[in-house]
Protein backbone atom coordinates (compact mmCIF):
# COMPACT_ATOMS: atom_id res chain seq x y z
CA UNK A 1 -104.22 -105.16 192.77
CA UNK A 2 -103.23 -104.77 189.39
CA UNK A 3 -107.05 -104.33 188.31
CA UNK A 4 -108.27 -102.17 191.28
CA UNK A 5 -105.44 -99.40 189.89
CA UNK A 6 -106.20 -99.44 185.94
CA UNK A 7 -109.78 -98.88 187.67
CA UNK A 8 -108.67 -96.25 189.84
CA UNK A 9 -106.92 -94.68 187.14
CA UNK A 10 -109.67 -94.13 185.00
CA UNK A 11 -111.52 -92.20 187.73
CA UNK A 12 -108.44 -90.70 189.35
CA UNK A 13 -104.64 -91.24 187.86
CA UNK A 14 -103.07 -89.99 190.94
CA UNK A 15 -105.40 -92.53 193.04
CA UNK A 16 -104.25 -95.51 190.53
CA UNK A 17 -100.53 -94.37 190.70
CA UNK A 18 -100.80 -94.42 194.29
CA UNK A 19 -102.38 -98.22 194.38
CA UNK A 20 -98.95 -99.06 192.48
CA UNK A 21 -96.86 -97.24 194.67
CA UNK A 22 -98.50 -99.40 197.26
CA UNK A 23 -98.11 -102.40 195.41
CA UNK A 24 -94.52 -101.95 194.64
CA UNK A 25 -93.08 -101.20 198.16
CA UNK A 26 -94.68 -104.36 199.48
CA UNK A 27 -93.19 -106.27 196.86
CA UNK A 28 -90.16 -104.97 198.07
CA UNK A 29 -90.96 -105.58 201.72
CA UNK A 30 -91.55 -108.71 200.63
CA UNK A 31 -88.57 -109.61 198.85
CA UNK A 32 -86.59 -108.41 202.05
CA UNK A 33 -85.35 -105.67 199.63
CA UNK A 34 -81.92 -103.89 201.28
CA UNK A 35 -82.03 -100.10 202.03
CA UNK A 36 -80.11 -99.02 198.12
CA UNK A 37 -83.01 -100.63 196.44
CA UNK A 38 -85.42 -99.00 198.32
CA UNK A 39 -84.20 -95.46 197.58
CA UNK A 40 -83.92 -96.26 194.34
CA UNK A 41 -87.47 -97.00 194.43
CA UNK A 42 -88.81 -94.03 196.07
CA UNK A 43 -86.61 -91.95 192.67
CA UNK A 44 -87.71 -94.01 190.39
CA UNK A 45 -91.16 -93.99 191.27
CA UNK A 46 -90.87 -90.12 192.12
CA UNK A 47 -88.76 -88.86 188.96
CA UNK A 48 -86.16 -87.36 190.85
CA UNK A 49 -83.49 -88.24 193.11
CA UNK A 50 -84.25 -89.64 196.58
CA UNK A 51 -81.80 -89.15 199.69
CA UNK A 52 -82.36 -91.54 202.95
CA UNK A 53 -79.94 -89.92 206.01
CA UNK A 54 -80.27 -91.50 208.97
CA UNK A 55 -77.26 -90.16 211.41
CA UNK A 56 -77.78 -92.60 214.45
CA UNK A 57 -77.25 -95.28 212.32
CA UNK A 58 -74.82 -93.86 209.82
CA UNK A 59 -76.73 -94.38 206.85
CA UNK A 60 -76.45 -92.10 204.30
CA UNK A 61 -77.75 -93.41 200.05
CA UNK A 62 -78.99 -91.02 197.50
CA UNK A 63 -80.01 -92.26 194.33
CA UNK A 64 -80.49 -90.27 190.84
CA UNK A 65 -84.16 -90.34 189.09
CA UNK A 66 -82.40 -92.98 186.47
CA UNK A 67 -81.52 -95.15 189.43
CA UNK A 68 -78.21 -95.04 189.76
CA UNK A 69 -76.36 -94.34 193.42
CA UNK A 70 -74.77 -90.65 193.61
CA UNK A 71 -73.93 -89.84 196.84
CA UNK A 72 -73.02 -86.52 197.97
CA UNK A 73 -71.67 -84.60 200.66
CA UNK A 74 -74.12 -81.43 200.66
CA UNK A 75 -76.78 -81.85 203.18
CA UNK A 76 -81.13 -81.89 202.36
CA UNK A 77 -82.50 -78.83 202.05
CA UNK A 78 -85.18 -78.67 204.17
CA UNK A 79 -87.78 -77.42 201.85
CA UNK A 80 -87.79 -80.69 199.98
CA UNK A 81 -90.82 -83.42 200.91
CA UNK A 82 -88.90 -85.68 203.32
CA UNK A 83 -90.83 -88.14 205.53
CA UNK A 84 -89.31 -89.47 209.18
CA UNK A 85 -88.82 -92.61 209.32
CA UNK A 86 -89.89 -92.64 213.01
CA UNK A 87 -91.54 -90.07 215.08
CA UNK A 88 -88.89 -88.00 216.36
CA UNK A 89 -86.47 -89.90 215.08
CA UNK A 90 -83.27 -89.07 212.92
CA UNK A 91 -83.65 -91.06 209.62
CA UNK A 92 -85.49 -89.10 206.91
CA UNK A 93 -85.66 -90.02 203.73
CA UNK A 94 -86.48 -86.82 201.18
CA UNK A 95 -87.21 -86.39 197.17
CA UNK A 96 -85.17 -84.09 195.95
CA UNK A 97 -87.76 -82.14 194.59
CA UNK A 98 -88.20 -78.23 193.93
CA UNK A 99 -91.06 -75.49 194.78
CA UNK A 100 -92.09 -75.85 191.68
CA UNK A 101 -92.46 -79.46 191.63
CA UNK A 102 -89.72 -80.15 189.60
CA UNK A 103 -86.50 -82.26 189.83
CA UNK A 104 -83.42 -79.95 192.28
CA UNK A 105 -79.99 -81.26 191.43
CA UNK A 106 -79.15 -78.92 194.74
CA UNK A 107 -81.15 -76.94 197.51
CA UNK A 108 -84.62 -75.96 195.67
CA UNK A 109 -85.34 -72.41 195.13
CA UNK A 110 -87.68 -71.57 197.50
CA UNK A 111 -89.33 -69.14 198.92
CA UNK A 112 -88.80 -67.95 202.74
CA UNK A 113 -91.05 -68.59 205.74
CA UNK A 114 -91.76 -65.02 206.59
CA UNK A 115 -91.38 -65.85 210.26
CA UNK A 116 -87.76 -67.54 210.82
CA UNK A 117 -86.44 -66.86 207.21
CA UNK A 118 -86.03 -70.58 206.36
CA UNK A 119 -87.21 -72.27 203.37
CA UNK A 120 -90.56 -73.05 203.03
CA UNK A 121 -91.38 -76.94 202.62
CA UNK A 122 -92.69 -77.92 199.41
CA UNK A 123 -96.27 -79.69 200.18
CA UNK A 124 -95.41 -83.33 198.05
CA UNK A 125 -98.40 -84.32 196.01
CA UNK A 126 -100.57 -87.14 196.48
CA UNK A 127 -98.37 -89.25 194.70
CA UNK A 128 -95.23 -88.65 196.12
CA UNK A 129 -96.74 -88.04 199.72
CA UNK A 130 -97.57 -91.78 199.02
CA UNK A 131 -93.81 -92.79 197.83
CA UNK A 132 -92.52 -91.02 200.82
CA UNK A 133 -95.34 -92.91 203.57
CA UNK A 134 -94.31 -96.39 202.11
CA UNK A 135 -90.60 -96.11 201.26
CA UNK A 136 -90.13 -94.80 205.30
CA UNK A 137 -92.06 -97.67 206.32
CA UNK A 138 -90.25 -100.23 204.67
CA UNK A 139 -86.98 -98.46 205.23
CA UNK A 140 -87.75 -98.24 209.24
CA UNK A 141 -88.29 -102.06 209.19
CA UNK A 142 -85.09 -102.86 207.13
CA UNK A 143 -82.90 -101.02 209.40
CA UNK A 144 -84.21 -102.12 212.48
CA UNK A 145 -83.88 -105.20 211.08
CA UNK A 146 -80.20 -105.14 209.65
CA UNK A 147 -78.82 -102.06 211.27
CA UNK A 148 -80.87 -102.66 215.51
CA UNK A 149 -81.96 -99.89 216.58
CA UNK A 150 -79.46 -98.13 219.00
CA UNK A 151 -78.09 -94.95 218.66
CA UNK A 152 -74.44 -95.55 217.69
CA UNK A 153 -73.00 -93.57 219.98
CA UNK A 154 -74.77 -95.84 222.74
CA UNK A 155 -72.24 -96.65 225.43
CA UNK A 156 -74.11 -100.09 225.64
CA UNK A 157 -72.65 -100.79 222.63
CA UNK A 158 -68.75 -100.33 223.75
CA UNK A 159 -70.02 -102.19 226.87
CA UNK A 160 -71.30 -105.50 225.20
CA UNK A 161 -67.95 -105.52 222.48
CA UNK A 162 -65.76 -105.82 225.31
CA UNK A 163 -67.95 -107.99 227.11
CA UNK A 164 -66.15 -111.65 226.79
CA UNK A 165 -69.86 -113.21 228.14
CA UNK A 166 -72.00 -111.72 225.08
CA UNK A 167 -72.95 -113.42 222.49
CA UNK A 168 -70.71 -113.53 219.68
CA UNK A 169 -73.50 -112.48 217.53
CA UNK A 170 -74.12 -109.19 219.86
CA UNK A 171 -70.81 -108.25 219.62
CA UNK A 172 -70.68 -108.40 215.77
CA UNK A 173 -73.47 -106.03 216.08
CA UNK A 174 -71.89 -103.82 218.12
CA UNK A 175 -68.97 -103.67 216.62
CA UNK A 176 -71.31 -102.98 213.19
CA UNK A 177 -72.74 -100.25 215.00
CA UNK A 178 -69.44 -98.54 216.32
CA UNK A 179 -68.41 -98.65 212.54
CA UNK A 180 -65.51 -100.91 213.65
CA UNK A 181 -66.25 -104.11 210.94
């Protein structure tokens, strides 16, 4: 892989830097990396902070461009290059990136969408559209995987925690996913 990108990069750079992003999230898919090293990733990689929200399953990591964890109470503006981590779905993970390309400590100055008055989303480049794809992937599979899958205000969950017939390993979860551990 390593040799298919240093020849990408002398035809393309953003094609070679997109064969390592590649490379690196699989390593970390590989590793069974957790969900704060995968942020950390996608800002590393990116140059600027990286934010994964995911409300259903209360998940909520941002990580600074040096790597370190910063988490903050102001919400994503919605102008930055975010990718779902499911269709439809409530987990996003976004670079905190501005208009302009450049790193946004807060919401990015943007310009308006002429038609509702709401920022207008900043189109990532190639390389961070890439960053975005596999970081989302990875993180989908790591929280399905660690964090199941229903919503946590699913009454199933209340159900099987007071269920004295479920598996004590089911009611861990549940009791994971009321927020109750």
């Amino acid at each position: 892989m390593k040799e298919l990108a240093g020849r990408l990069t002398a035809l393309d750079p953003d094609a070679g830097a997109a064969v390592r992003v590649i490379a690196y999230f699989d390593r970390l898919a590989e590793s069974r990396a957790g969900v704060e090293a995968l942020v950390r990733g996608a800002a590393v990689l990116a140059g600027c902070p990286a934010r994964l929200v995911d409300p259903e399953r209360r998940v909520h990591v941002r990580v600074e461009a040096d790597g370190t964890r910063h988490d903050t109470g102001t919400p994503p503006d919605p102008a930055w290059p975010s990718a779902e981590l499911s269709p439809g779905g409530a987990g996003v993970l976004w670079l905190e990136r501005g208009r302009d390309g450049a790193e946004s400590g807060g919401p990015a100055p943007t310009g308006r969408d002429a038609r509702y008055g709401t920022p207008a989303p900043v189109a990532p480049s190639v390389v961070d559209a890439v960053i975005l794809e596999r970081a989302a992937g990875v993180l989908r599979l790591v929280l399905d995987r660690t964090r199941g899958r229903a919503p946590a205000d699913d009454p199933a969950l209340v159900e099987t925690l007071l269920d004295a017939t479920a598996p004590e390993q089911a009611r861990l979860h549940a009791a994971r996913r009321l927020g109750l551990d």
